[in-house]
Protein backbone atom coordinates (compact mmCIF):
# COMPACT_ATOMS: atom_id res chain seq x y z
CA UNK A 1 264.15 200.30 145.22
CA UNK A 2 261.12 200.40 142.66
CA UNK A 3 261.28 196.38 142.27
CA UNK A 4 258.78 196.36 139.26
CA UNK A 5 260.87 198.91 137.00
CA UNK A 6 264.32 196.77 137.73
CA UNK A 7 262.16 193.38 136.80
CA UNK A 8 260.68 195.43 133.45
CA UNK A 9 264.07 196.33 132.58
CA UNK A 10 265.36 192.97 132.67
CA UNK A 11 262.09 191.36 131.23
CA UNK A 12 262.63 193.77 128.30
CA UNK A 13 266.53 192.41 128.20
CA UNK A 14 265.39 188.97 127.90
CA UNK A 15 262.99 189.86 125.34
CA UNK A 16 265.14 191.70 122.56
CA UNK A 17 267.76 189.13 123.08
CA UNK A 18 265.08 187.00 121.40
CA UNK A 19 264.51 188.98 118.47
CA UNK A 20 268.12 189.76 117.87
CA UNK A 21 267.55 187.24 115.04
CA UNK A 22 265.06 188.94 113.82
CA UNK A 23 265.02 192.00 111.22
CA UNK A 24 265.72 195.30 112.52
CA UNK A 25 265.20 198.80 111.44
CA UNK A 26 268.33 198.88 109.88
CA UNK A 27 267.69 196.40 107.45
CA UNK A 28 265.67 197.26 104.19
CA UNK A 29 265.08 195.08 101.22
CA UNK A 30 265.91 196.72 97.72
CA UNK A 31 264.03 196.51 94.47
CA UNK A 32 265.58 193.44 93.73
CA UNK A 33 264.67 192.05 96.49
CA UNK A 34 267.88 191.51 98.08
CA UNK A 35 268.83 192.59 101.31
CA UNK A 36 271.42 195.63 102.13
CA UNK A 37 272.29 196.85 105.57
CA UNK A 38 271.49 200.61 106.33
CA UNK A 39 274.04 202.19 109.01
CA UNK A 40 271.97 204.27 110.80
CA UNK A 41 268.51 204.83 112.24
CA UNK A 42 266.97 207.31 113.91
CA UNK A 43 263.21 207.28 116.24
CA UNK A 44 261.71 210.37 117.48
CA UNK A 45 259.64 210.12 120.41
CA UNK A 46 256.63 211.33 121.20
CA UNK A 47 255.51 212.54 124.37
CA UNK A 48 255.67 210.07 127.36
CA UNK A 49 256.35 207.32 124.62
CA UNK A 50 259.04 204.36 125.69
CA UNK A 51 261.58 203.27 122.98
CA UNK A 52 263.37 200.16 123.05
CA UNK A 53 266.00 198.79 120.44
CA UNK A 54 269.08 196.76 119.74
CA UNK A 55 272.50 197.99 118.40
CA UNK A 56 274.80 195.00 116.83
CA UNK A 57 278.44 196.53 117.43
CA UNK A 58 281.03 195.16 115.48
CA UNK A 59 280.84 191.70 113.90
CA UNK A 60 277.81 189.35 114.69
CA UNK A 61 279.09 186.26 116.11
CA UNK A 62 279.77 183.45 113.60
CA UNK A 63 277.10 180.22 113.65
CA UNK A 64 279.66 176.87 113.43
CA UNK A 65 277.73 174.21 111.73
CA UNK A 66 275.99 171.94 114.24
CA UNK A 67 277.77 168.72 114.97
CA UNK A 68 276.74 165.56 116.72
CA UNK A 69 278.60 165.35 120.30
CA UNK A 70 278.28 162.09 122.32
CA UNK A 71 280.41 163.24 125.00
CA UNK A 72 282.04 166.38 126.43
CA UNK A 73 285.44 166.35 128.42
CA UNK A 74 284.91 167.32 132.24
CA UNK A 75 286.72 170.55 133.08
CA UNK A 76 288.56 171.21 136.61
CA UNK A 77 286.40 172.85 139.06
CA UNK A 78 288.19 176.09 138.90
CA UNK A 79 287.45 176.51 134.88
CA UNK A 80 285.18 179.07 134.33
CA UNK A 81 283.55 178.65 131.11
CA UNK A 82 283.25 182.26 129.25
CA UNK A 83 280.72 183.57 127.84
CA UNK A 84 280.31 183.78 124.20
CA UNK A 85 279.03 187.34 124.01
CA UNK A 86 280.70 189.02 126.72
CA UNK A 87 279.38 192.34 126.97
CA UNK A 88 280.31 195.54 125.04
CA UNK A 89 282.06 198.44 126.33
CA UNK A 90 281.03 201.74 126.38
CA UNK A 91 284.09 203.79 125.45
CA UNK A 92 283.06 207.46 125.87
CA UNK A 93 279.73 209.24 126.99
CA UNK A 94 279.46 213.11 125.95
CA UNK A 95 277.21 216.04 125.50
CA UNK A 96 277.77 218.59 123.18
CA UNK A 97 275.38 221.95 122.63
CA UNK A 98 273.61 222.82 119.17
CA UNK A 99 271.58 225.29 117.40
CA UNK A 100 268.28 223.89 118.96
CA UNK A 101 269.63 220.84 120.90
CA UNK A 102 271.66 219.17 123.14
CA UNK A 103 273.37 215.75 122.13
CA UNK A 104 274.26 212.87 124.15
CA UNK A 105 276.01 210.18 122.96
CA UNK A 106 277.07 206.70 123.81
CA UNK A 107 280.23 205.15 121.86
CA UNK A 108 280.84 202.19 121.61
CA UNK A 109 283.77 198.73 121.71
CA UNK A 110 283.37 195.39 120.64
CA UNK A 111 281.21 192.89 119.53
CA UNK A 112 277.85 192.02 120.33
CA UNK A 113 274.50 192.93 121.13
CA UNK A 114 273.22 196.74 122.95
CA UNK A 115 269.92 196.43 124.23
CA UNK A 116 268.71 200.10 124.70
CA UNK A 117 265.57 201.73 126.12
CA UNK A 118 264.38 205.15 126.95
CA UNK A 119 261.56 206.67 128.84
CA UNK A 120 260.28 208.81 130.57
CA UNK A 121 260.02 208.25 134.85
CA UNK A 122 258.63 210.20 137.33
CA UNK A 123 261.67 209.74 139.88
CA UNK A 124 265.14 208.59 138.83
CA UNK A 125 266.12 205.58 140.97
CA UNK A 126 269.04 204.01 140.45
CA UNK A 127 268.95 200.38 140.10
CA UNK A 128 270.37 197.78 142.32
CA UNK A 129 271.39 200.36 145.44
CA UNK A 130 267.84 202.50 145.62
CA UNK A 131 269.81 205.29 144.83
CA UNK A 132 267.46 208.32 144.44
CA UNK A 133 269.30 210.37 142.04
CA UNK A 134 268.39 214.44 141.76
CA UNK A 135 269.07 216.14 138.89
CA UNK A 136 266.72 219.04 138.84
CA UNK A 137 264.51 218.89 136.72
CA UNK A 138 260.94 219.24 134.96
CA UNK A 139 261.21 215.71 133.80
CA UNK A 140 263.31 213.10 133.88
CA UNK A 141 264.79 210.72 130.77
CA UNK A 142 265.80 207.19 131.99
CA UNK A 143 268.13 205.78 129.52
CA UNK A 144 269.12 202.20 129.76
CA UNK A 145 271.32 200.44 128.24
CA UNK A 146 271.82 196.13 128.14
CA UNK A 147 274.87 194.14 127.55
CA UNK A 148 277.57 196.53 128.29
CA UNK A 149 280.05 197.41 130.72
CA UNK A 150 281.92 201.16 131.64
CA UNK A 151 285.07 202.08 133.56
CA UNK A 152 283.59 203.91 136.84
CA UNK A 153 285.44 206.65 136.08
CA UNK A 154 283.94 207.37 132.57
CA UNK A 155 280.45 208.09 134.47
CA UNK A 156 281.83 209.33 137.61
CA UNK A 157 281.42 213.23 136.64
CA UNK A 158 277.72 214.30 135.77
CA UNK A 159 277.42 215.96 132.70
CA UNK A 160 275.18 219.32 131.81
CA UNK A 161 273.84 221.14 128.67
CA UNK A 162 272.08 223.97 127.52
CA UNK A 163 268.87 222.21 127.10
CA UNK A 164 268.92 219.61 130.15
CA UNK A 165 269.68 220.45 133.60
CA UNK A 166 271.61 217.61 134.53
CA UNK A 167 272.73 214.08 133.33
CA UNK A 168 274.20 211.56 135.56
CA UNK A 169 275.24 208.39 134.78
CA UNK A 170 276.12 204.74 136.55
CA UNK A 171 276.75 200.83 136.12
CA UNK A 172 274.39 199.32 137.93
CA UNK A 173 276.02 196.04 137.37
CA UNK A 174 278.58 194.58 135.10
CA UNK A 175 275.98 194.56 132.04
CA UNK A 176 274.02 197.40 132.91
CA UNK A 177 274.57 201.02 132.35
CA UNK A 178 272.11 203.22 133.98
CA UNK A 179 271.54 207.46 133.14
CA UNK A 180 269.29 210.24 134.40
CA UNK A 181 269.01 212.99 132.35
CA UNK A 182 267.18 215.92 133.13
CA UNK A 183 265.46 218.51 131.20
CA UNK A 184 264.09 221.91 131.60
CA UNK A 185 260.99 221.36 129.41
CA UNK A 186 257.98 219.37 130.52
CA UNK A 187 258.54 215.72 128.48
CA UNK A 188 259.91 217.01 125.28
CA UNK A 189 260.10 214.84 122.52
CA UNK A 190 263.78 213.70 121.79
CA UNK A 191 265.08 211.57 119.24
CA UNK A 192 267.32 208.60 119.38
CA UNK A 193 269.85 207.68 116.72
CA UNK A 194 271.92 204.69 116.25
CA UNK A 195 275.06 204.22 113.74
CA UNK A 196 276.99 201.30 113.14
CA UNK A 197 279.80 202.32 111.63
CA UNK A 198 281.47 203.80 114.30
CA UNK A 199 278.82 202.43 116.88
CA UNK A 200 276.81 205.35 118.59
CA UNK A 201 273.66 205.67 120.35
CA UNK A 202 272.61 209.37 120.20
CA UNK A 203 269.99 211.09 122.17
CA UNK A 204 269.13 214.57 121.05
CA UNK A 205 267.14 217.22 123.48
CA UNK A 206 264.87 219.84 121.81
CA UNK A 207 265.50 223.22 122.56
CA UNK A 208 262.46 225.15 124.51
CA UNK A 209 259.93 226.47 122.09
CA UNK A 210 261.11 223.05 119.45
């Protein structure tokens, strides 16, 4: 296993969970200078370029007012204490063919943060086993995604388009969601898409010649 891309990925985990606070592309300020929330955006990338972003589906959690605790109660050994952001499912992965492109998309269930990234690597190896994955291919788009979880059997089948030769897809643990995606052209430059209303994460392939 490539050690240094499965510490980047989590490195880059830690660090958008930081600026989830923070204004994202989706917000814009109007001419009144208020603030309205936009419900998509889209990023196309160049060649050999890495994207990374964040995706709030469904409601951002509520902030209580702070208040001043002098003591806490014990709990029983056996309590697990959950988490207060437990991660988001992904409901659905497809691919469907266009006039020009192919279209992946991720859907969506929840509430919370998706932390995604996308790049381009030079051999797809599957986090957390080693697994060398081969999807025949010119190049290869490692797509990422943070905070989530999938039934096994949503990702189980590998998926194929028009324009990419192969796509295969895998949790690598319960928050991760690793795919492979492989295209015919040399490194073409795809675009990425987010909505939040349904929550998708699309990823479109160019056509050869686009």
């Amino acid at each position: 296993m490539n050690g240094r891309r499965l510490i980047a990925l989590l490195g880059t985990m830690s660090c958008l969970c930081l600026l989830t606070g923070c204004q994202t592309d989706d917000e814009s300020d109007t001419a009144g200078g208020s603030s309205t929330q936009v419900v998509s955006s889209t990023q196309v990338v160049l060649d050999a370029a890495t994207r990374t972003g964040t995706l709030q589906v469904g409601s951002r959690p509520i902030e209580a007012a702070s208040t001043e605790i002098s003591t806490l109660p014990s709990l029983p050994n056996d309590t697990e204490i959950p988490s207060p952001n437990p991660p988001v499912d992904v409901t659905e992965i497809d691919m469907t063919d266009h006039e020009g492109f192919t279209r992946i998309t991720y859907r969506f269930d929840g509430n919370g943060p998706v932390f995604w990234k996308t790049e381009y690597v030079s051999e797809a190896i599957r986090a957390g086993d080693s697994t060398v994955v081969d999807v025949g291919s010119r190049s290869i788009l490692q797509v990422d995604l943070m905070g989530v979880r999938s039934d096994p059997s949503l990702v189980s089948a590998p998926l194929d388009g028009t324009n990419i030769t192969r796509m295969e897809s895998a949790g690598t643990n319960d928050t991760i969601l690793q795919s492979f995606v492989g295209t015919f052209q040399t490194r073409p430059a795809y675009t990425v898409s987010t909505s939040d209303s349904p929550s998708l994460l699309t990823i479109d392939i160019p056509a050869a010649g686009n």
